[in-house]
Protein backbone atom coordinates (compact mmCIF):
# COMPACT_ATOMS: atom_id res chain seq x y z
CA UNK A 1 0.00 0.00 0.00
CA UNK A 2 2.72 2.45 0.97
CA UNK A 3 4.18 1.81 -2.54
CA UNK A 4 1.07 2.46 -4.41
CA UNK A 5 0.90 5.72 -2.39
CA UNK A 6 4.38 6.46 -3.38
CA UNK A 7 3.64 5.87 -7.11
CA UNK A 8 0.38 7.96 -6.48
CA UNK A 9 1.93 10.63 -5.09
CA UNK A 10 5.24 10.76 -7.76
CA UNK A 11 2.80 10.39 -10.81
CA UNK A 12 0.92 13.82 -9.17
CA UNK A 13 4.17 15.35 -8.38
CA UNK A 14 5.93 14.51 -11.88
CA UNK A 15 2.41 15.31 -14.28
CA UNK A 16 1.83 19.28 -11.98
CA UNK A 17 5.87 19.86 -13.05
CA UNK A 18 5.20 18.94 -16.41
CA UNK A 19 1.95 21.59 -16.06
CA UNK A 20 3.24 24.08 -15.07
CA UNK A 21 6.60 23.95 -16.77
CA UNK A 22 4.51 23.94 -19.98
CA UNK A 23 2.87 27.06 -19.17
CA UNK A 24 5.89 28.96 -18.47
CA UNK A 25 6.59 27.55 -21.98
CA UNK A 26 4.01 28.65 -23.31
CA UNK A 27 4.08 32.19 -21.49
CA UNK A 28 3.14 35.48 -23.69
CA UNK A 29 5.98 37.83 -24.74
CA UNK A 30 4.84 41.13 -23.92
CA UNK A 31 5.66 43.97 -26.18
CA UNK A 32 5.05 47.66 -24.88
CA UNK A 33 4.13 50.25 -27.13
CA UNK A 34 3.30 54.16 -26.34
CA UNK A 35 2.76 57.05 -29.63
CA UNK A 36 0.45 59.70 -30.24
CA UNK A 37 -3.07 58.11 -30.99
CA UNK A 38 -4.23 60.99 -30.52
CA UNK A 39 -2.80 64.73 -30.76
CA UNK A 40 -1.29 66.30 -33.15
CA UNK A 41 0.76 63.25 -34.16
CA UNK A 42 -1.84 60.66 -34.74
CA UNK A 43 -2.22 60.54 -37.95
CA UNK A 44 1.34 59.34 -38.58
CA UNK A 45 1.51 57.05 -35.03
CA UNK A 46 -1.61 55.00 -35.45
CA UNK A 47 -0.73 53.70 -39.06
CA UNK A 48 2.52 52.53 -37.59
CA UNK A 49 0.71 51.06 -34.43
CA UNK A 50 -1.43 48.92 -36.83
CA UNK A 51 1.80 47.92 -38.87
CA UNK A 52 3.22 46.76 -36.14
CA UNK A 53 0.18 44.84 -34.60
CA UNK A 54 -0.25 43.50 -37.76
CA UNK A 55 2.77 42.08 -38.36
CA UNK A 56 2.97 40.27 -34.83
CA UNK A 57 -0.55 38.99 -35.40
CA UNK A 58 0.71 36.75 -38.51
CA UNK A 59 3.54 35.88 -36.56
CA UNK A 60 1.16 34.54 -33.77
CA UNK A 61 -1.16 32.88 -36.44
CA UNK A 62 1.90 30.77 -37.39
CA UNK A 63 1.97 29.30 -33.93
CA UNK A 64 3.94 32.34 -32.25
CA UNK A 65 8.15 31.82 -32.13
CA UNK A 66 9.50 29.06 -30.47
CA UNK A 67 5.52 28.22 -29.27
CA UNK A 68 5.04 31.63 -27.94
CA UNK A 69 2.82 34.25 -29.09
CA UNK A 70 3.66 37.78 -28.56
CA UNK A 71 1.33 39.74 -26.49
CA UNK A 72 1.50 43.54 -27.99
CA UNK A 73 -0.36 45.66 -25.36
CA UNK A 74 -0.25 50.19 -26.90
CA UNK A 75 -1.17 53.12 -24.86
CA UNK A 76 -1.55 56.46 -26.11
CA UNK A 77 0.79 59.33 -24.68
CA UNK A 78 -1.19 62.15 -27.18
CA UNK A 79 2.47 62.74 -27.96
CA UNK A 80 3.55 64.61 -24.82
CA UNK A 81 6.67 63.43 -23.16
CA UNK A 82 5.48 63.48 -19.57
CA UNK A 83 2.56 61.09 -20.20
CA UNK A 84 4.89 59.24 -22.58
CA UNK A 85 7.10 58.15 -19.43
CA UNK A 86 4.11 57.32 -16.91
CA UNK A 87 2.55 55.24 -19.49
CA UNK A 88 5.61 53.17 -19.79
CA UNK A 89 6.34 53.19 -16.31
CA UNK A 90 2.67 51.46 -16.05
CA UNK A 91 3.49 48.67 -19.05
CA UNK A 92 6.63 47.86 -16.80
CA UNK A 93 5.46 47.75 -13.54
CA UNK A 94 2.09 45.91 -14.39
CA UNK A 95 2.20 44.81 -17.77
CA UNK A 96 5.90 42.88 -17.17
CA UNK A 97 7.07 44.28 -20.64
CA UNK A 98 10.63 43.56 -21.58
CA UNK A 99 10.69 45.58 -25.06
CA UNK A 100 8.83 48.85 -26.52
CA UNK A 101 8.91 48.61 -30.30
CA UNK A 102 8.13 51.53 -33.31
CA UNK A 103 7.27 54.57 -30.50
CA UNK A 104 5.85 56.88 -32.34
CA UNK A 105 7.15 60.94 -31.84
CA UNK A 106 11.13 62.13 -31.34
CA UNK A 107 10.29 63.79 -28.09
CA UNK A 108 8.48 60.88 -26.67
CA UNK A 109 10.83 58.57 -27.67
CA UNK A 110 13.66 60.55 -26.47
CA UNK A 111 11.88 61.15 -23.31
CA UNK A 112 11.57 57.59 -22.50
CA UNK A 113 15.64 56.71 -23.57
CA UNK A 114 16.74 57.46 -19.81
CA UNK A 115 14.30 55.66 -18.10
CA UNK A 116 14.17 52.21 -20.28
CA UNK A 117 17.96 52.20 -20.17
CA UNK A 118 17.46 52.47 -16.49
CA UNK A 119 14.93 49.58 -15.83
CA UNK A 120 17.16 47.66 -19.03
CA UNK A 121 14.11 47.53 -21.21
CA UNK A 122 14.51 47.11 -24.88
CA UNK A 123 13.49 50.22 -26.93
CA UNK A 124 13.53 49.13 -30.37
CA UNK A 125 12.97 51.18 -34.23
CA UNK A 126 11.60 54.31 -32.31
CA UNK A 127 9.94 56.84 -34.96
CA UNK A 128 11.84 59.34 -34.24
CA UNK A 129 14.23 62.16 -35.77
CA UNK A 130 16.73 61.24 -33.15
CA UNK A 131 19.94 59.35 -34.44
CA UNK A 132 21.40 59.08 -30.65
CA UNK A 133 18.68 56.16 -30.03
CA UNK A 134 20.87 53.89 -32.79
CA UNK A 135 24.18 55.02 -30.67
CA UNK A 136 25.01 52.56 -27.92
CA UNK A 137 27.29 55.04 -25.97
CA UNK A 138 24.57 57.56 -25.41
CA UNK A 139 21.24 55.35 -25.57
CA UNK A 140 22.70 52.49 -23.78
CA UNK A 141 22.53 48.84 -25.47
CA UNK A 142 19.41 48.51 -25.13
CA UNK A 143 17.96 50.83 -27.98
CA UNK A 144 18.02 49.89 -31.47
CA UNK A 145 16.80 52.38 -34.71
CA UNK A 146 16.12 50.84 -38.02
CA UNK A 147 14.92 53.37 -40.17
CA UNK A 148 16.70 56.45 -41.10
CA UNK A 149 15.45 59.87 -39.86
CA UNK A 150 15.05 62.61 -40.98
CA UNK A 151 17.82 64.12 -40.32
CA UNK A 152 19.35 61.39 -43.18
CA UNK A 153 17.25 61.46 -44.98
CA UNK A 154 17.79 65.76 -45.43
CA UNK A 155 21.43 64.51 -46.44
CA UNK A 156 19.94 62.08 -48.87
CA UNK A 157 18.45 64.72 -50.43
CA UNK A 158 21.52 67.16 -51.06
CA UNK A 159 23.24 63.73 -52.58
CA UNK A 160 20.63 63.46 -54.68
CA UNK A 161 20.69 66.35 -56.27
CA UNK A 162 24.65 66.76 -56.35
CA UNK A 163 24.96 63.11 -58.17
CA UNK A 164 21.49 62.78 -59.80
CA UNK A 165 20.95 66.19 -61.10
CA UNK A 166 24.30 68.01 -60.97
CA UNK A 167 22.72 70.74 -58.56
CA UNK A 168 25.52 71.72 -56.47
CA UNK A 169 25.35 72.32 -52.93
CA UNK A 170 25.96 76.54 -53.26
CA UNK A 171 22.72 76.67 -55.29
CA UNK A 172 20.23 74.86 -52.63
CA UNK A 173 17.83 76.59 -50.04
CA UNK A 174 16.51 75.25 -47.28
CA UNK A 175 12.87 75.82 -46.11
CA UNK A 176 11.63 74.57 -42.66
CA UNK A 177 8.81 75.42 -40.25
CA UNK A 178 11.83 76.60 -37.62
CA UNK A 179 15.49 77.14 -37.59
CA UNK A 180 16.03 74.76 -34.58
CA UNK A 181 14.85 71.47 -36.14
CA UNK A 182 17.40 68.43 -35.96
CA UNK A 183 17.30 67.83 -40.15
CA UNK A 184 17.73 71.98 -40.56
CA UNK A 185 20.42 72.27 -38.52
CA UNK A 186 22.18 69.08 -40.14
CA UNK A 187 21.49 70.38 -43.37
CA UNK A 188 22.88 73.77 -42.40
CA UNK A 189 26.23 71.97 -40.72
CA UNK A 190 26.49 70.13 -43.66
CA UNK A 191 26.29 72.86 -46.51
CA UNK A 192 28.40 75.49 -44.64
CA UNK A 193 31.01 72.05 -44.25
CA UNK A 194 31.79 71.80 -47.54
CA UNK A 195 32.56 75.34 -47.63
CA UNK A 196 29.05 76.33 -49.43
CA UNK A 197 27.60 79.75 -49.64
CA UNK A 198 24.16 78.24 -49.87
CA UNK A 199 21.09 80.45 -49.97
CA UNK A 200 20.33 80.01 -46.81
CA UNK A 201 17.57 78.35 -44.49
CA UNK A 202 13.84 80.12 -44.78
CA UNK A 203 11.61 79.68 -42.00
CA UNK A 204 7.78 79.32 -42.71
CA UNK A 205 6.61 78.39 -39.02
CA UNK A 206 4.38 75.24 -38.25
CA UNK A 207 1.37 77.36 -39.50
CA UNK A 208 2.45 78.05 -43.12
CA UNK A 209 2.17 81.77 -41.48
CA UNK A 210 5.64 82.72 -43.11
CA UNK A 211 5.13 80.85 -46.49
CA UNK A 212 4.50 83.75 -48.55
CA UNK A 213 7.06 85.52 -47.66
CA UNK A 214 9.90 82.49 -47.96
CA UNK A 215 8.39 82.05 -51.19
CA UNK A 216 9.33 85.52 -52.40
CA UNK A 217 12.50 85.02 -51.58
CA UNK A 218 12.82 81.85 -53.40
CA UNK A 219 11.80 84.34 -56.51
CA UNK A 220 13.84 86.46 -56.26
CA UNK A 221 17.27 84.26 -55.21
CA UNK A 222 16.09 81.80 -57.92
CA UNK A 223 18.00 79.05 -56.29
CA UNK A 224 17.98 75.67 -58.77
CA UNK A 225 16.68 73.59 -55.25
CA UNK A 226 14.71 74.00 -52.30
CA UNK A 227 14.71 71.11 -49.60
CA UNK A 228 11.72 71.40 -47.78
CA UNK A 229 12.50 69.48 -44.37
CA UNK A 230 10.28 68.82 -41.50
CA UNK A 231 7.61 70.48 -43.96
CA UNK A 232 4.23 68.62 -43.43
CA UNK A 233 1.87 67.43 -46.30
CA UNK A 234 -0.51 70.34 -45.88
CA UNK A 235 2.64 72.92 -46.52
CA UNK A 236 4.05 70.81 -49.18
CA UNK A 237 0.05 70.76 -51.33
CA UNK A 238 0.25 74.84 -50.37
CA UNK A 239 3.83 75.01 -51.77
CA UNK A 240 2.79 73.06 -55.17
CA UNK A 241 -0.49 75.50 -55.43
CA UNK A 242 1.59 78.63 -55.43
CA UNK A 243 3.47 77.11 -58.56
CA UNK A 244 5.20 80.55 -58.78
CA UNK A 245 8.27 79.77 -57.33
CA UNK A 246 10.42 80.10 -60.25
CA UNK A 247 12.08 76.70 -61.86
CA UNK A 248 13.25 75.25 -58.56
CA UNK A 249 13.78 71.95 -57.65
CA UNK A 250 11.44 70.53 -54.72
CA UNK A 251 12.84 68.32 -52.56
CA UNK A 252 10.89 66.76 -49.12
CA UNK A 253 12.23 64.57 -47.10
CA UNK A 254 10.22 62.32 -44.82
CA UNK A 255 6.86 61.02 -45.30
CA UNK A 256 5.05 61.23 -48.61
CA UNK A 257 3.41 64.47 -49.34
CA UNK A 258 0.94 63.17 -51.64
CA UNK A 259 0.94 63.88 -55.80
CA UNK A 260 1.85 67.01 -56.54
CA UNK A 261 1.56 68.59 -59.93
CA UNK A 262 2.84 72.59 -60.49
CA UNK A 263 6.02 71.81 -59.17
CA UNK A 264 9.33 69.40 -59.97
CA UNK A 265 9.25 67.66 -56.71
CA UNK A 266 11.40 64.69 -55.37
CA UNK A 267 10.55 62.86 -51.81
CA UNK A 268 12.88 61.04 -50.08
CA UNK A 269 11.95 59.00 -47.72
CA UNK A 270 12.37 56.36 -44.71
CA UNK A 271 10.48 53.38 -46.27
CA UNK A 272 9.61 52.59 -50.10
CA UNK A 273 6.20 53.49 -51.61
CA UNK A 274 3.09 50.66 -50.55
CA UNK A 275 3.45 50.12 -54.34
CA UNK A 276 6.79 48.83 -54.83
CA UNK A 277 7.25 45.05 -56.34
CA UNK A 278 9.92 44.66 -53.47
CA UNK A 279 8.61 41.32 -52.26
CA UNK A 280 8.42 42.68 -48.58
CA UNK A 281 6.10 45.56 -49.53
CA UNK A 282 3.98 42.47 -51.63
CA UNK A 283 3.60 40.30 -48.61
CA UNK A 284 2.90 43.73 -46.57
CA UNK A 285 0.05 44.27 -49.42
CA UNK A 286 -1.08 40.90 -48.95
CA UNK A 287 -1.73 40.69 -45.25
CA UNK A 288 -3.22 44.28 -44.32
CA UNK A 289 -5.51 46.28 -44.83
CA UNK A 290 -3.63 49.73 -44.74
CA UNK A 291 -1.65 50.69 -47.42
CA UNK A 292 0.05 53.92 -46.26
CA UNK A 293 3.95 54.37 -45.87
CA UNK A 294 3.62 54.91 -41.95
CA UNK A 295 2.03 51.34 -41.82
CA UNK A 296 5.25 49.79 -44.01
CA UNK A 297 7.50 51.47 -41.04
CA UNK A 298 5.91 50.04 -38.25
CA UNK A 299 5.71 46.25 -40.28
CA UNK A 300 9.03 46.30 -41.15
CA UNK A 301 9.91 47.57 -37.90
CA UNK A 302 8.12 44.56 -35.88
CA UNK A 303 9.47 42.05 -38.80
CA UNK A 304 13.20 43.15 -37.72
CA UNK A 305 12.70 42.64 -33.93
CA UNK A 306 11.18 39.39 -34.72
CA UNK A 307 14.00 37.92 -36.25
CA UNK A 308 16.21 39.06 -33.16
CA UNK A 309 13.62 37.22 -30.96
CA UNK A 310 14.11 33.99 -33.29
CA UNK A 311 17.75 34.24 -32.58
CA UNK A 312 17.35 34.87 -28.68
CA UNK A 313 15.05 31.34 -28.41
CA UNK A 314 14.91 29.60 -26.35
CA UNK A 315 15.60 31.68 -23.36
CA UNK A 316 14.25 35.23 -24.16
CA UNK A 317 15.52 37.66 -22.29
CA UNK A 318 16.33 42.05 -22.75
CA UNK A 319 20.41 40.48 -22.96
CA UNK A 320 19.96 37.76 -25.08
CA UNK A 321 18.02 39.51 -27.59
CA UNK A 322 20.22 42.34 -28.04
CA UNK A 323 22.73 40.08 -28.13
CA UNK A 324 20.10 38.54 -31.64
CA UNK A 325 20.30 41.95 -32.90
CA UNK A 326 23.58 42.30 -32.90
CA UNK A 327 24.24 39.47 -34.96
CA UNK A 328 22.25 40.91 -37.64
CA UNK A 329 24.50 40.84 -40.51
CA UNK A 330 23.29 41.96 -43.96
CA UNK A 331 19.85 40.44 -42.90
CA UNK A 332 17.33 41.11 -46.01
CA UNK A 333 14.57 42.76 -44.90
CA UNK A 334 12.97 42.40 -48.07
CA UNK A 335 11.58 46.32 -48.23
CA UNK A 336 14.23 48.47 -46.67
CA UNK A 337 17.57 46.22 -48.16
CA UNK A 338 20.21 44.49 -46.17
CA UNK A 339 20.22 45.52 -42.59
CA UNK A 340 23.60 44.79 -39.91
CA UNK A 341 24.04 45.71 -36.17
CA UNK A 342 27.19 45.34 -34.35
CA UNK A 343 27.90 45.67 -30.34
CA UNK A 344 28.77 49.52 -31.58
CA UNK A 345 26.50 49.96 -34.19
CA UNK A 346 22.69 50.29 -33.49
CA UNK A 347 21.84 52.81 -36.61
CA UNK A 348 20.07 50.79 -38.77
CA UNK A 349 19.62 52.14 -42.19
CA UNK A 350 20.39 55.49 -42.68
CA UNK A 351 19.48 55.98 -46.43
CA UNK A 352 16.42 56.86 -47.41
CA UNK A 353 13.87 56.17 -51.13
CA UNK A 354 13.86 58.82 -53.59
CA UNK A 355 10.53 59.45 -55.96
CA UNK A 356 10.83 62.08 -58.52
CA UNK A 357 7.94 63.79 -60.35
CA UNK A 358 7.77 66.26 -62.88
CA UNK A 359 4.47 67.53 -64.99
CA UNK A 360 2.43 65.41 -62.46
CA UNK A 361 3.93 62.37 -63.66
CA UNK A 362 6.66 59.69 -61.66
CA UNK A 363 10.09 59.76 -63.56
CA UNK A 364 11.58 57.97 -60.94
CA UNK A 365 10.17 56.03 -58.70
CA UNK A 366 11.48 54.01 -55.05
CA UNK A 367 14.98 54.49 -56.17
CA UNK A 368 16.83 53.27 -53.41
CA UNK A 369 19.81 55.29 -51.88
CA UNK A 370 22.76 54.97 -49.99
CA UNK A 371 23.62 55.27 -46.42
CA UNK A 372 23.68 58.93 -45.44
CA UNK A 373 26.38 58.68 -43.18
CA UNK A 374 29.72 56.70 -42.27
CA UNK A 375 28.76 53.36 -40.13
CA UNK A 376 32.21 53.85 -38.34
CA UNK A 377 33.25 57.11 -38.27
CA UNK A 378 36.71 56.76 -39.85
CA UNK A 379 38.64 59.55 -39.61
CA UNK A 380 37.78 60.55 -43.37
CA UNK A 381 33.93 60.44 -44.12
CA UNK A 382 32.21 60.60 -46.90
CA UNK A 383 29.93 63.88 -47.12
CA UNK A 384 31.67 64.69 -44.43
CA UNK A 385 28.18 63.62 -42.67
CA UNK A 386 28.88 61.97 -39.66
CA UNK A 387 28.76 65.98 -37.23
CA UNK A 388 30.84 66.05 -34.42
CA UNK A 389 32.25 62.56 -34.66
CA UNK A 390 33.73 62.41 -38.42
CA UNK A 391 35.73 65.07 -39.64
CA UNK A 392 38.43 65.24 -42.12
């Protein structure tokens, strides 16, 4: 009898381990996410929210990775920094996140750098004009970008027109809602660099209230480019109805500012267009139901931290994925080109996709470019691009 309890009591013992080790397999991975549903930023952060979602929902109708299915829980910060940081602090604390991917705003995300380095959370492919977050020595090694920002993309643009057009840097304007935004500034470090007496940046405000007036000067300085950075698609449609501005070249970098038809106008920007036959933007086609470039970010965003949570497996942990992302080397994204990551290297991509348009019609379209700036920072750098780390 006492060996029949015994046996009784093992069998229990050995099938409750086997339970409950199985559900710890079979535990959620829980993904954090804050952005601007609302505000004045929502109309670019909840197309990449749904990009993202829907790229970890085919993942989990696969079966999950390694059996487990990723648990992606959003809040909305209405793109102020404050509520940004309380709203992560809550994911953390209650939610038991270990990563925040695609957060949508550059002061958000740089408002939440200190305190996920601080609690070692992962803060991965943050929207965000801020290159520091792909910089391990001042974002820690915890934050990954993979897109390039603005601020690249800007430099795309004056390479563009130097090697595509033969527009040379002395004959480009700048136009930007204010002097103090990261891709002006860049621009304007970059220009004066190469020794350039450039026409100069033009400030419109966020309003459009200065518009006329920048456009008058574009008149009468008749530069042969304009890059309109940081310039939103409501400023860019103004811009194109004007049509007055002389034979300039247009130039926007960042998201897609729609067809426009007076003006010869180029974008450049972080993703290619939802119609490209790249076979990434097909299967992105084929399994959504948005089709706008802001929902392309956010997929191939969440499609890029995936793989780095295939490599962590079985044991996923903040360390171990970093440590997947890192060994990212010339991994084919399949929409944005090859993509590495070293211990010292958490950029991402830093070139951008140029679409050119003149008389209403594309003359170029998704042409990919190169990497704005050095990976490295050799001592000589090509553009002379890389700011206060790469000089010649």
């Amino acid at each position: 009898m006492l060996r029949v309890k015994i046996a009784v009591a093992l069998s229990l013992f050995l099938t409750l381990s086997s339970s409950a080790g199985h559900a710890q397999q079979k535990e959620p991975m829980r993904i954090g996410w804050v952005g601007g549903r609302t505000g004045g930023l929502a109309e670019t952060c909840n197309p990449v929210r749904e990009g993202i979602s829907n790229y970890f929902d085919r993942v989990n109708s696969q079966g999950g990775i390694g059996g487990k299915k990723i648990e992606f829980i959003s809040r909305d910060d209405e793109g102020k920094p404050d509520l940004a940081i309380n709203q992560a602090q809550q994911l953390v604390l209650n939610e038991k996140v270990f990563a925040f991917v695609g957060t949508c705003g550059t002061p958000t995300s740089t408002a939440l750098r200190d305190y996920l380095r601080e609690m070692k959370i992962l803060q991965f492919g943050p929207i965000s004009q801020n290159d520091s977050l792909g910089n391990p020595e001042t974002a820690g090694r915890t934050s990954f970008r993979v897109l390039p920002s603005d601020r690249n993309l800007a430099r795309n643009a004056v390479t563009y027109l130097e090697k595509e057009l033969g527009i040379p840097s002395n004959d480009i304007a700048v136009l930007t809602p204010a002097h103090d935004t990261p891709p002006a500034r860049a621009l304007q470090g970059m220009l004066l660099s190469r020794g350039s007496t450039f026409h100069g940046l033009l400030e419109i405000g966020w309003d459009g209230s200065k518009l006329p007036t920048a456009l008058e000067a574009i008149r009468q300085q008749r530069p042969r480019a304009v890059i309109a950075t940081s310039v939103p698609p409501t400023l860019a449609k103004a811009i194109d109805s004007a049509g007055s501005s002389g034979n300039s070249v247009w130039i926007f970098p960042g998201l897609p500012v729609g067809p426009l038809t007076r003006i010869h106008s180029i974008t450049v920007t972080p993703v290619p267009s939802t119609a490209a036959s790249l076979p990434g933007v097909q299967e992105f086609r084929g399994l959504t139901k948005s089709d706008t470039s802001a929902a392309l970010m956010g997929w191939i965003t969440a499609k890029v931290f995936v793989e780095g949570l295939r490599r962590a497996m079985p044991d996923v942990t903040v360390e171990r994925t970093v440590k997947g992302l890192e060994s990212l080397k010339e991994f084919d994204t399949g929409v944005i080109g090859k993509l590495t990551y070293s211990e010292n290297d958490h950029q991402g991509r830093t070139g951008g996709y140029a679409t050119e348009s003149r008389d209403g019609k594309i003359v170029v379209r998704d042409k990919q470019l190169a990497d704005a700036c050095c990976r490295d920072c050799k001592p000589k750098c090509e553009d002379k691009c890389c700011d206060d780390k790469c000089r010649e």
